[in-house]
C-alpha atoms as a PDB file:
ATOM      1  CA  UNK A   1     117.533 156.462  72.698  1.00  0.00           C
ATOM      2  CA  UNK A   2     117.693 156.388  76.648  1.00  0.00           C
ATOM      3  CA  UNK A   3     119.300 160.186  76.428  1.00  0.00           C
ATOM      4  CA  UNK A   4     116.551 161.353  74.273  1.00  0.00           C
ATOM      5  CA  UNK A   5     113.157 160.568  76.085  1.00  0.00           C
ATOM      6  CA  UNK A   6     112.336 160.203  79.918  1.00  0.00           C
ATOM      7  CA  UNK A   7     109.142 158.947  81.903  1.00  0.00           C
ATOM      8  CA  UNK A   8     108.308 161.007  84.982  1.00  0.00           C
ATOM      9  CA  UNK A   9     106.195 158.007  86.198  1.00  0.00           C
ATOM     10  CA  UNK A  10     108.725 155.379  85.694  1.00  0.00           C
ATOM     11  CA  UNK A  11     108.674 154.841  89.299  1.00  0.00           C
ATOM     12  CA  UNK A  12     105.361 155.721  90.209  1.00  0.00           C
ATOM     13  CA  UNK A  13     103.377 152.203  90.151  1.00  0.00           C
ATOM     14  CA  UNK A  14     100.133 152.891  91.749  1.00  0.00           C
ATOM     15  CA  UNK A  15      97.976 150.020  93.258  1.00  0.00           C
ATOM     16  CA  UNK A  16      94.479 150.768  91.706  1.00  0.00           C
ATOM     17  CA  UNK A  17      92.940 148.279  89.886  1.00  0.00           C
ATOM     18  CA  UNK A  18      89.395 146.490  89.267  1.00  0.00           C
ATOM     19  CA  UNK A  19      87.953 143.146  88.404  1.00  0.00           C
ATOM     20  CA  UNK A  20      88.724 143.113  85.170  1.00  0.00           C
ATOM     21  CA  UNK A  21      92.223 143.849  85.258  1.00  0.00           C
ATOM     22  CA  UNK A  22      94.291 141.644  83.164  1.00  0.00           C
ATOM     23  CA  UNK A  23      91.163 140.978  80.640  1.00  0.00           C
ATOM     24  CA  UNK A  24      90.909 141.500  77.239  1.00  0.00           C
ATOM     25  CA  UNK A  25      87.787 141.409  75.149  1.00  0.00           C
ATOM     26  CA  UNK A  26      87.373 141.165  71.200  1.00  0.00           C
ATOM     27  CA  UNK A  27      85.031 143.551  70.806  1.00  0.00           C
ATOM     28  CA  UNK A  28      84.527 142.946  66.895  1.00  0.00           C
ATOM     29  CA  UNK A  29      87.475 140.609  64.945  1.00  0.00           C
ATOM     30  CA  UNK A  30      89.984 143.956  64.688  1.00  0.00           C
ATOM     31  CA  UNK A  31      89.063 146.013  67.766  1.00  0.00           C
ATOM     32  CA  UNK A  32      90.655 144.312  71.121  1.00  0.00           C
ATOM     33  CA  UNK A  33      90.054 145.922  74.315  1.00  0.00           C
ATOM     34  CA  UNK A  34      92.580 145.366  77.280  1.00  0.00           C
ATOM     35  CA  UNK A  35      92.288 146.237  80.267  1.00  0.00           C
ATOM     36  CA  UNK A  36      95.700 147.254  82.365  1.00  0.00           C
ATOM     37  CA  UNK A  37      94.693 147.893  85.872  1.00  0.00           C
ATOM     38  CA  UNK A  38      91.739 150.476  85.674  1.00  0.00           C
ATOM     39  CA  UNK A  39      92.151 151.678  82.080  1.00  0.00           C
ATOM     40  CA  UNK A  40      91.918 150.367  78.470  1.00  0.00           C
ATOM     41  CA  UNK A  41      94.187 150.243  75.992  1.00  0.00           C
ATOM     42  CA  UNK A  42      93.036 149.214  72.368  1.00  0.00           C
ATOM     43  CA  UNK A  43      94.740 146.914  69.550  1.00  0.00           C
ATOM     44  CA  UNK A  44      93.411 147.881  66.106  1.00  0.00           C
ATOM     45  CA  UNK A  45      94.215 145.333  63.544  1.00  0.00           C
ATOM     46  CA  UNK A  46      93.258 141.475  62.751  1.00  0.00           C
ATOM     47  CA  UNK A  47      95.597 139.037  64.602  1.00  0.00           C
ATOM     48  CA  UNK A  48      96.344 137.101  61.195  1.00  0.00           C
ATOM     49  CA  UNK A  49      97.787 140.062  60.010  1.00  0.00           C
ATOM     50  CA  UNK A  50     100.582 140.201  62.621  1.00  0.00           C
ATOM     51  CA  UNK A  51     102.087 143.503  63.119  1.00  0.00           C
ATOM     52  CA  UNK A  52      99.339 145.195  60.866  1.00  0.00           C
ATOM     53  CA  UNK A  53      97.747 146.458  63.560  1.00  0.00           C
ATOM     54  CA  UNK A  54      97.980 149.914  65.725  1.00  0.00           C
ATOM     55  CA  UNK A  55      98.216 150.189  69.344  1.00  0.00           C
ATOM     56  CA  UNK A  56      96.004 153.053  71.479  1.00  0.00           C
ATOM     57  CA  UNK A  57      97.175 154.320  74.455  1.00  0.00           C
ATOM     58  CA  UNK A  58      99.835 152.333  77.090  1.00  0.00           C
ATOM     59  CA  UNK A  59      97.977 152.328  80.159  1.00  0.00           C
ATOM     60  CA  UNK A  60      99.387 152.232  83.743  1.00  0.00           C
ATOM     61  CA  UNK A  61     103.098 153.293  84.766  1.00  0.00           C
ATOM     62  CA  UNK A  62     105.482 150.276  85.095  1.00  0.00           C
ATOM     63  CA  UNK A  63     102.896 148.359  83.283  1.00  0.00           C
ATOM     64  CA  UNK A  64     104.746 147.530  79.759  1.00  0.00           C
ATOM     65  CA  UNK A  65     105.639 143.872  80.839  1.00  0.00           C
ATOM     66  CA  UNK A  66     101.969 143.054  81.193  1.00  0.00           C
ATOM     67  CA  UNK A  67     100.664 144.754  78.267  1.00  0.00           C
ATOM     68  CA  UNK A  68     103.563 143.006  75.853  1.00  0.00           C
ATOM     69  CA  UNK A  69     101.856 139.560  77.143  1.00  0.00           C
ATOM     70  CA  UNK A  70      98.574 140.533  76.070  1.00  0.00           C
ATOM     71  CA  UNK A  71     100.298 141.574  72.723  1.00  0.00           C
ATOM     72  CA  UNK A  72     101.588 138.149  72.221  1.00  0.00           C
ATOM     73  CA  UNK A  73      98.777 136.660  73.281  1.00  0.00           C
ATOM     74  CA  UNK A  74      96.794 138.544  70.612  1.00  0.00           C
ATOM     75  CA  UNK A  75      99.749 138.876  68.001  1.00  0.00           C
ATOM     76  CA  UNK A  76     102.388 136.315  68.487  1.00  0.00           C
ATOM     77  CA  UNK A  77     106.058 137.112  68.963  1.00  0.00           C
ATOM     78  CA  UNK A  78     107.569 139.576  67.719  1.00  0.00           C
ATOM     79  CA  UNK A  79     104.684 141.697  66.326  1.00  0.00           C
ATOM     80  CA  UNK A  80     105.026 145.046  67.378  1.00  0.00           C
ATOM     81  CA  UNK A  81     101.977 147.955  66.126  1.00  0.00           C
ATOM     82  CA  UNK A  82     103.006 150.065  63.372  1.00  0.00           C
ATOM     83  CA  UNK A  83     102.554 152.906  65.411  1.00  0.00           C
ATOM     84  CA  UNK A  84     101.037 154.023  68.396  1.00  0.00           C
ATOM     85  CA  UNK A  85      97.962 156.345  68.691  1.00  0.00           C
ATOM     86  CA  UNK A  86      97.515 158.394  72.674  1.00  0.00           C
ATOM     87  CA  UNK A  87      94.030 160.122  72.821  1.00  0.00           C
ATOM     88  CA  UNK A  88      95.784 161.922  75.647  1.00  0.00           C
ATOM     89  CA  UNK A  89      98.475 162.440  77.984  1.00  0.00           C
ATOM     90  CA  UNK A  90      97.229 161.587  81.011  1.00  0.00           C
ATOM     91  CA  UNK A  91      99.631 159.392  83.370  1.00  0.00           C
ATOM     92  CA  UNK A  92      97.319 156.472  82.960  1.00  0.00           C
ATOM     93  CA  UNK A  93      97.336 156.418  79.283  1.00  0.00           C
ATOM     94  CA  UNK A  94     100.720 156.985  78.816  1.00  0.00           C
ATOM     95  CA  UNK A  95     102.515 154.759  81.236  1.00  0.00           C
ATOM     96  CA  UNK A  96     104.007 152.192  79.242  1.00  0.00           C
ATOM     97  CA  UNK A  97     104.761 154.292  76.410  1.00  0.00           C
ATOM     98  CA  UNK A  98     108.317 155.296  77.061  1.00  0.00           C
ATOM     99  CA  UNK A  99     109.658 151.837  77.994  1.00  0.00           C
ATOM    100  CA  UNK A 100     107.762 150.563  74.225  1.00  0.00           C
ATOM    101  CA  UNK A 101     109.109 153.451  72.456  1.00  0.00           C
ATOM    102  CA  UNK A 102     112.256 152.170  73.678  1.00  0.00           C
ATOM    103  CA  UNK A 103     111.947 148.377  72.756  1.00  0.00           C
ATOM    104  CA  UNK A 104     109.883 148.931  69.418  1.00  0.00           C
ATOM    105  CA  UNK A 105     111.395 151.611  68.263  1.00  0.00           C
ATOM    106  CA  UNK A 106     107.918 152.611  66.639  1.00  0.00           C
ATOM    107  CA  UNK A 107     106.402 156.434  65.838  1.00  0.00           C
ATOM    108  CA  UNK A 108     103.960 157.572  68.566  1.00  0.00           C
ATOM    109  CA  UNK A 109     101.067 160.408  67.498  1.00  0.00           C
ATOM    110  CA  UNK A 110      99.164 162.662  69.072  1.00  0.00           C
ATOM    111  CA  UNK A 111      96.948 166.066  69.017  1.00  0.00           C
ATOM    112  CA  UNK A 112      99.304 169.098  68.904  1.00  0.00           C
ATOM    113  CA  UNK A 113      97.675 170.060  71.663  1.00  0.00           C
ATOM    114  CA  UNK A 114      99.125 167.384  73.511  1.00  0.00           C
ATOM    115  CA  UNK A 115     102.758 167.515  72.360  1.00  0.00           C
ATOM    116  CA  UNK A 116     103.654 169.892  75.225  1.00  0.00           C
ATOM    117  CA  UNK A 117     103.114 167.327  77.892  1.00  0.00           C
ATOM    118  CA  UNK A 118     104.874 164.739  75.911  1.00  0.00           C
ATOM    119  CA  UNK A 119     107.780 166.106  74.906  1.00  0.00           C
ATOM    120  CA  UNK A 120     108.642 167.393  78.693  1.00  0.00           C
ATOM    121  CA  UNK A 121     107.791 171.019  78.419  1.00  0.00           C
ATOM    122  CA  UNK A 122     104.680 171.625  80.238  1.00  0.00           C
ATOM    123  CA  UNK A 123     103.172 170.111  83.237  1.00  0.00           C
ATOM    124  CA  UNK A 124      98.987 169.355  83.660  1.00  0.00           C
ATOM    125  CA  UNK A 125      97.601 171.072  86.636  1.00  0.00           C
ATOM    126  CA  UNK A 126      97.240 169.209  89.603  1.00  0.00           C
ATOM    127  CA  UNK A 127      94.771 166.669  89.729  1.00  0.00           C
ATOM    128  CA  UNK A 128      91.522 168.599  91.797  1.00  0.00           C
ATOM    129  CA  UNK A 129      91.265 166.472  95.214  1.00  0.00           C
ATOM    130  CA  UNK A 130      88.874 169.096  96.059  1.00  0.00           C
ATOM    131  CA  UNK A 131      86.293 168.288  93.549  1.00  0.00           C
ATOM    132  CA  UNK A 132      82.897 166.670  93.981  1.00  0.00           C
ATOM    133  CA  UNK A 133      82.938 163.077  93.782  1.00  0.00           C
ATOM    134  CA  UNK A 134      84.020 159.859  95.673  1.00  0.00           C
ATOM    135  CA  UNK A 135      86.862 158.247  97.525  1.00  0.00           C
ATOM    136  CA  UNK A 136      89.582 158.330  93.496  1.00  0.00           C
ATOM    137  CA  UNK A 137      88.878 161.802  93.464  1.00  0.00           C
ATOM    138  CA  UNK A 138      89.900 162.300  97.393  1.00  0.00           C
ATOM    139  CA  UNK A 139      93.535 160.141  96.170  1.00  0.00           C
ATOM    140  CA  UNK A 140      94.083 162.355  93.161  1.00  0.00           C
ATOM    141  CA  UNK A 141      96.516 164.519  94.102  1.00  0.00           C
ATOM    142  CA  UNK A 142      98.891 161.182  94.572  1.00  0.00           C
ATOM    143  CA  UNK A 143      98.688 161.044  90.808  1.00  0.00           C
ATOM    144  CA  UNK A 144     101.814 162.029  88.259  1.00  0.00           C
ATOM    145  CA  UNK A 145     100.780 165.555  86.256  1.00  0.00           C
ATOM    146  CA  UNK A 146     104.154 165.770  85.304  1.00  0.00           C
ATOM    147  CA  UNK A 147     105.018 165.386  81.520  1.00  0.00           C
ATOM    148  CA  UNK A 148     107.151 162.412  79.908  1.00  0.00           C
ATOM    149  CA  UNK A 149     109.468 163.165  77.324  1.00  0.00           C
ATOM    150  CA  UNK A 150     109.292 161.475  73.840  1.00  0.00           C
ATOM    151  CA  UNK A 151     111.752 163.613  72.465  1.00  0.00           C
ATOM    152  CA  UNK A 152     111.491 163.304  68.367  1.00  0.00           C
ATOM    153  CA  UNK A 153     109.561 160.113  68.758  1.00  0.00           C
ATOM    154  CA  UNK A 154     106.025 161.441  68.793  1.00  0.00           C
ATOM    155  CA  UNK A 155     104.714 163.920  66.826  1.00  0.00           C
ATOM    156  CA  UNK A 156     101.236 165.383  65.813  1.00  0.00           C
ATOM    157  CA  UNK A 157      98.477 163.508  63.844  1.00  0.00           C
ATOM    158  CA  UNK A 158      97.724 165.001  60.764  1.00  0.00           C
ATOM    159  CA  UNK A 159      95.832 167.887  60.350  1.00  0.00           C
ATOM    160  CA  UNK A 160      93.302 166.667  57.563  1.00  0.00           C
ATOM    161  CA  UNK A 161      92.180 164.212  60.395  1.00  0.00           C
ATOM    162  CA  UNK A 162      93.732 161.051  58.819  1.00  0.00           C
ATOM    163  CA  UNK A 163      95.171 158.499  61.270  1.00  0.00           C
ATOM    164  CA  UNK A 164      98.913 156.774  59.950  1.00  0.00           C
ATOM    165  CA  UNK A 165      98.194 153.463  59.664  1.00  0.00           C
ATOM    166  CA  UNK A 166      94.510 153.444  60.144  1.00  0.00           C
ATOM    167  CA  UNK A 167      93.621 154.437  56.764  1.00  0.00           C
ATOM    168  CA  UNK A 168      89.328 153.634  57.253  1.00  0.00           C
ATOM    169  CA  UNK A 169      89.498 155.863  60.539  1.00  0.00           C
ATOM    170  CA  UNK A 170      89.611 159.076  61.750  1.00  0.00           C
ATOM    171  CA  UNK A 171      90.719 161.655  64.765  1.00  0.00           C
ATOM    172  CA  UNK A 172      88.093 163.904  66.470  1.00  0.00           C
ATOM    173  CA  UNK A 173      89.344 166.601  68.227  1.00  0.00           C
ATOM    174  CA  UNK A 174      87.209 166.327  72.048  1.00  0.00           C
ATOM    175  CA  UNK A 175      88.744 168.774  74.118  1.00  0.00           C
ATOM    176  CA  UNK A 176      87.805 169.648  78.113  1.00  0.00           C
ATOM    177  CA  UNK A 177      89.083 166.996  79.815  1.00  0.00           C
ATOM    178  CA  UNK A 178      92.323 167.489  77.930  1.00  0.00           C
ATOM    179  CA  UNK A 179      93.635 169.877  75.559  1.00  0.00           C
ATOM    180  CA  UNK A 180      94.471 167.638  72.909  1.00  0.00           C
ATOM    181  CA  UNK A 181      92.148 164.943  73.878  1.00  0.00           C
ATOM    182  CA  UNK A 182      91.558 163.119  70.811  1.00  0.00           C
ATOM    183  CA  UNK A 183      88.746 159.766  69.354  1.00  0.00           C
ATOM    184  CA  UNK A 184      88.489 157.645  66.909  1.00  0.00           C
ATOM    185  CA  UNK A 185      85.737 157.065  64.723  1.00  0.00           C
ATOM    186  CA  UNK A 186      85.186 155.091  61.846  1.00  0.00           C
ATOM    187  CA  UNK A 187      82.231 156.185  59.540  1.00  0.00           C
ATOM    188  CA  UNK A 188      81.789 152.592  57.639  1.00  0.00           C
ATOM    189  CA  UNK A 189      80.864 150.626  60.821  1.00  0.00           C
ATOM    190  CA  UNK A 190      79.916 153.219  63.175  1.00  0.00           C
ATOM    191  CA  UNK A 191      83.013 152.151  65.908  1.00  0.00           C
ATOM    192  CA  UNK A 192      84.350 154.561  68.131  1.00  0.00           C
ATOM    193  CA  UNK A 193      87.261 154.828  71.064  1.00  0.00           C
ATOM    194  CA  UNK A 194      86.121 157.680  72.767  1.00  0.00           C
ATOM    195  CA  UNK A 195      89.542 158.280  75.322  1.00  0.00           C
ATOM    196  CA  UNK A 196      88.179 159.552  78.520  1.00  0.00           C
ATOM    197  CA  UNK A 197      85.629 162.352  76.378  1.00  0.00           C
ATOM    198  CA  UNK A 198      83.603 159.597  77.748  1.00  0.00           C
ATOM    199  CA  UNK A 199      83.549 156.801  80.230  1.00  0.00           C
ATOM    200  CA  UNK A 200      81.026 153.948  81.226  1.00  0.00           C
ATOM    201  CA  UNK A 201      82.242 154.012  85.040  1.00  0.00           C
ATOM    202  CA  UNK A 202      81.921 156.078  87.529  1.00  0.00           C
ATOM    203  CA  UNK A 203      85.655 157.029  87.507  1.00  0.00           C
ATOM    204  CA  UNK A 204      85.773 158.960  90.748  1.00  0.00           C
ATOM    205  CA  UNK A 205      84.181 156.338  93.211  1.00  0.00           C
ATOM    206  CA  UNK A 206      86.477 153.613  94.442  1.00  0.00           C
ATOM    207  CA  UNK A 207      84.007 151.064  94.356  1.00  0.00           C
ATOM    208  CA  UNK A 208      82.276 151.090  91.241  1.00  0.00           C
ATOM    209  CA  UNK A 209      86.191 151.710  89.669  1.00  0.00           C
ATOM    210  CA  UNK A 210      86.901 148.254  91.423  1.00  0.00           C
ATOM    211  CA  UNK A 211      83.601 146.795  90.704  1.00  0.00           C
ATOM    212  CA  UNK A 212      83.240 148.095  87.392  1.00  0.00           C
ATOM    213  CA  UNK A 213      79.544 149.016  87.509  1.00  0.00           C
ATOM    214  CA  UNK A 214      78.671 150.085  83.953  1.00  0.00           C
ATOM    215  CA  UNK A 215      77.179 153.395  83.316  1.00  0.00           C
ATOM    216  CA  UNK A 216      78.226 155.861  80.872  1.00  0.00           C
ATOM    217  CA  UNK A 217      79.088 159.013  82.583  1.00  0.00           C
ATOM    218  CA  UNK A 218      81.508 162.145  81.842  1.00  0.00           C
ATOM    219  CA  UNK A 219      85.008 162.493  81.758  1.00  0.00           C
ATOM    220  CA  UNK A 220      86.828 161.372  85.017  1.00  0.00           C
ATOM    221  CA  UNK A 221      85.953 164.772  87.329  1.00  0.00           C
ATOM    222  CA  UNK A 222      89.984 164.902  88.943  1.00  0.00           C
ATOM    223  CA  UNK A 223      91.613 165.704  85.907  1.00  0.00           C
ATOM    224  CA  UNK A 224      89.165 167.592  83.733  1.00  0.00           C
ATOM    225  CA  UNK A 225      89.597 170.995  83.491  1.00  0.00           C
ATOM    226  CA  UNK A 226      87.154 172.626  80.947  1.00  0.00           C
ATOM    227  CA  UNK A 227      83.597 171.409  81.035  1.00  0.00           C
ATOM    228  CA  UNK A 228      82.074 173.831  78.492  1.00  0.00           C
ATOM    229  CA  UNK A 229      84.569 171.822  76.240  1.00  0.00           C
ATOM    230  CA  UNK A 230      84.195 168.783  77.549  1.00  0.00           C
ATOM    231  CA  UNK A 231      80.074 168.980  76.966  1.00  0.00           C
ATOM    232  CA  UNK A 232      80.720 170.134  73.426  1.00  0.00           C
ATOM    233  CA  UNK A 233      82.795 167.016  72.935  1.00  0.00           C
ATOM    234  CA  UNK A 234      80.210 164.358  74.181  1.00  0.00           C
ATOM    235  CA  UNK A 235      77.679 166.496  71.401  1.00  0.00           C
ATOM    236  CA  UNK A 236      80.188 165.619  68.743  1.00  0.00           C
ATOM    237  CA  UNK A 237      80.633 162.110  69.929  1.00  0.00           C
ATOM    238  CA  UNK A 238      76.584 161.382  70.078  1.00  0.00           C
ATOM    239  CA  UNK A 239      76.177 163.136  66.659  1.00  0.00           C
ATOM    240  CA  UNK A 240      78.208 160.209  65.043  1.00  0.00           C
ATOM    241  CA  UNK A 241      75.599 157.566  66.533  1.00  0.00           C
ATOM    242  CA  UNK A 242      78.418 155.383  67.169  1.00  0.00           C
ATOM    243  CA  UNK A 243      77.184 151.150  67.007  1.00  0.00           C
ATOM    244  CA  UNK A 244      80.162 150.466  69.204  1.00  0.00           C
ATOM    245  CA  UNK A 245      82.493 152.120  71.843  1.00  0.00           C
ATOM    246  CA  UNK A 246      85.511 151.402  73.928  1.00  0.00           C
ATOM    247  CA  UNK A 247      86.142 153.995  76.370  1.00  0.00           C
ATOM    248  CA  UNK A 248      89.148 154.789  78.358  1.00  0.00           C
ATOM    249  CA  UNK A 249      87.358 153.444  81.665  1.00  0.00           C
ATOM    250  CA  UNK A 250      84.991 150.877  82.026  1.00  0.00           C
ATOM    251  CA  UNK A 251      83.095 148.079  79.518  1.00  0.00           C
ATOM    252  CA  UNK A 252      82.833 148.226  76.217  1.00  0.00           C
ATOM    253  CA  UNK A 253      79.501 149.300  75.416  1.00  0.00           C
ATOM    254  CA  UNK A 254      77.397 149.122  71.935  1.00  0.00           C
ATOM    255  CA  UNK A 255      73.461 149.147  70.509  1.00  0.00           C
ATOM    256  CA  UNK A 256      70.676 150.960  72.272  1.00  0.00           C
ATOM    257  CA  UNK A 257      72.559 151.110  75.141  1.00  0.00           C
ATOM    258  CA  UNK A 258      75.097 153.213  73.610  1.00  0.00           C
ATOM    259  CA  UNK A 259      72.575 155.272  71.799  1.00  0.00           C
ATOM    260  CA  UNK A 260      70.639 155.525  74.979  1.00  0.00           C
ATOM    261  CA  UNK A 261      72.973 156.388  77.633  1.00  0.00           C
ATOM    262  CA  UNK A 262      74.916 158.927  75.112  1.00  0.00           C
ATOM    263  CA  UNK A 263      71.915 161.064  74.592  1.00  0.00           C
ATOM    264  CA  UNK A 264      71.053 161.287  77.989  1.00  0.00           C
ATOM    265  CA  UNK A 265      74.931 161.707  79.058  1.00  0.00           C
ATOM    266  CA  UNK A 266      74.244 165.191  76.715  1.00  0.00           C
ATOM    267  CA  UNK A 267      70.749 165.904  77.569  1.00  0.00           C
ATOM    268  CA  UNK A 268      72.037 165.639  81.314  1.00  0.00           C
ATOM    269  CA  UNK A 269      75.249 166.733  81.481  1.00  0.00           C
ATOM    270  CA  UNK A 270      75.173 169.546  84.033  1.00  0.00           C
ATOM    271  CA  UNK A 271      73.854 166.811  86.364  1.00  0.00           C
ATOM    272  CA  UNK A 272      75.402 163.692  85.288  1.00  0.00           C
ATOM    273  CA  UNK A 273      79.018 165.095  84.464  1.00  0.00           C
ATOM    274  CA  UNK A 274      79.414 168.251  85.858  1.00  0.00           C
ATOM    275  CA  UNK A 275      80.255 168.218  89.957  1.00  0.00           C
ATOM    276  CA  UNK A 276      78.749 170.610  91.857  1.00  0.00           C
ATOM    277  CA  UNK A 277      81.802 172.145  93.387  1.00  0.00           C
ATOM    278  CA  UNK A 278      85.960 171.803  92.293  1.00  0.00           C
ATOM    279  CA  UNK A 279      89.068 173.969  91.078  1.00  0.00           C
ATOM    280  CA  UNK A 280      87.682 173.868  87.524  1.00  0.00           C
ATOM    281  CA  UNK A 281      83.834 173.949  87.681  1.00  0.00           C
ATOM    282  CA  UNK A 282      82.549 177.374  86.833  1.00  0.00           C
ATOM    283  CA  UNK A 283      78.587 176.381  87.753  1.00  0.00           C
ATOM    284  CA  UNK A 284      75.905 179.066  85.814  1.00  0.00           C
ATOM    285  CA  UNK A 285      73.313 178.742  87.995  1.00  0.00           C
END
């Protein structure tokens, strides 16, 4: 398998992390949110079902040995996910995924959108350093855009929406911050990972990244590319009234703060989301 696939961050470990790195939080009995560095990564399953379950996203490069730990804390030995689900591409949500593809041996999925930057044939563009936004978005450029390689191991979600192995969920298309960015919704209990479509930190500052200061904002600035897209997205997102919501970045969040801060996220997003100035903002007014 080591011929077929190959991770351009494999030795790219970056130091960024916040107070809640390490930390996992059962968000309801078959949702688990972990929290590898400054991004989540989701297990979807009940722990009495062992390997039942499906794993979203991979987190940080050279971060695989931590998140198996949290597997077995949550699973037990020897209880790998049926499959694993990436909203997106993005270095930070696909940094362990190689090395697991490698030890589990398990099918990965993503938008078709996606597949180009996962199956080493297309890199993103360059992280904007230039855009509005705090001390992150200054470091950006330091961060991998180039695309791993999954060879024959990944391959795109289905196009009737279903999720493998997730058979009460399903994928939502929320393009603009990637291509292929993808959530998860799930209509009987109103539960949603939104990926990075949305995030309840302030991804670009350093502090509140550290800190984790809650606030649901936009997609992380430095890497989104389309915010026409990205806009549409959070309207598709807030139509659902999602209960619950694990984002890419920052606390879980559910209730009337969810319900809340999502509507006026969309009511607001020219000001909340959009910077004023950056490679990919193409201001109206």
């Amino acid at each position: 398998m080591n011929n077929e696939v190959n991770d351009s961050t494999e030795h790219k470990y970056l130091p960024m992390t916040s107070i809640m790195s390490g930390k996992g939080q059962e968000v309801i009995s078959d949702i688990y949110c972990f929290t590898n560095q400054i991004v989540n990564v989701c297990f979807v399953g009940e722990p009495e079902k062992n390997n039942d379950w499906v794993l979203i996203d991979t987190g940080m490069p050279q971060s695989s040995n931590r998140l198996i730990e949290a597997i077995i804390d949550r699973f037990g030995e020897h209880n790998k996910p049926k499959a694993i689900v990436l909203t997106h591409g993005h270095f930070d949500h696909v940094g362990a995924v190689v090395d697991l593809v490698e030890k589990w041996g398990v099918p990965v999925y993503a938008h078709a959108a996606e597949l180009s930057f996962l199956t080493g044939k297309e890199s993103y563009p360059e992280p904007d350093g230039s855009v509005e936004g705090g001390l992150v978005a200054k470091m950006s450029p330091m961060f991998p855009n180039e695309p791993i390689n999954l060879g024959k191991h990944v391959e795109a979600l289905p196009s009737d929406g279903s999720v493998p192995f997730m058979s009460s969920w399903r994928w939502i298309h929320t393009p603009g911050h990637s291509p292929g960015h993808i959530s998860l919704f799930r209509d009987e209990d109103k539960s949603l990972i939104a990926g990075d479509a949305f995030v309840t930190v302030r991804q670009d500052s350093l502090y509140k990244v550290i800190m984790q200061e809650k606030e649901i904002n936009g997609p992380p600035r430095y890497l989104t590319t389309d915010w026409d897209a990205a806009k549409d997205s959070v309207k598709k997102l807030e139509a659902l009234k999602p209960v619950f919501a694990v984002t890419g970045h920052g606390h879980p969040i559910s209730g009337k703060e969810l319900s809340e801060g999502l509507t006026k996220l969309l009511t607001e997003f020219d000001r909340i989301a959009v910077p004023d100035y950056g490679r990919f903002v193409n201001r109206k007014h």
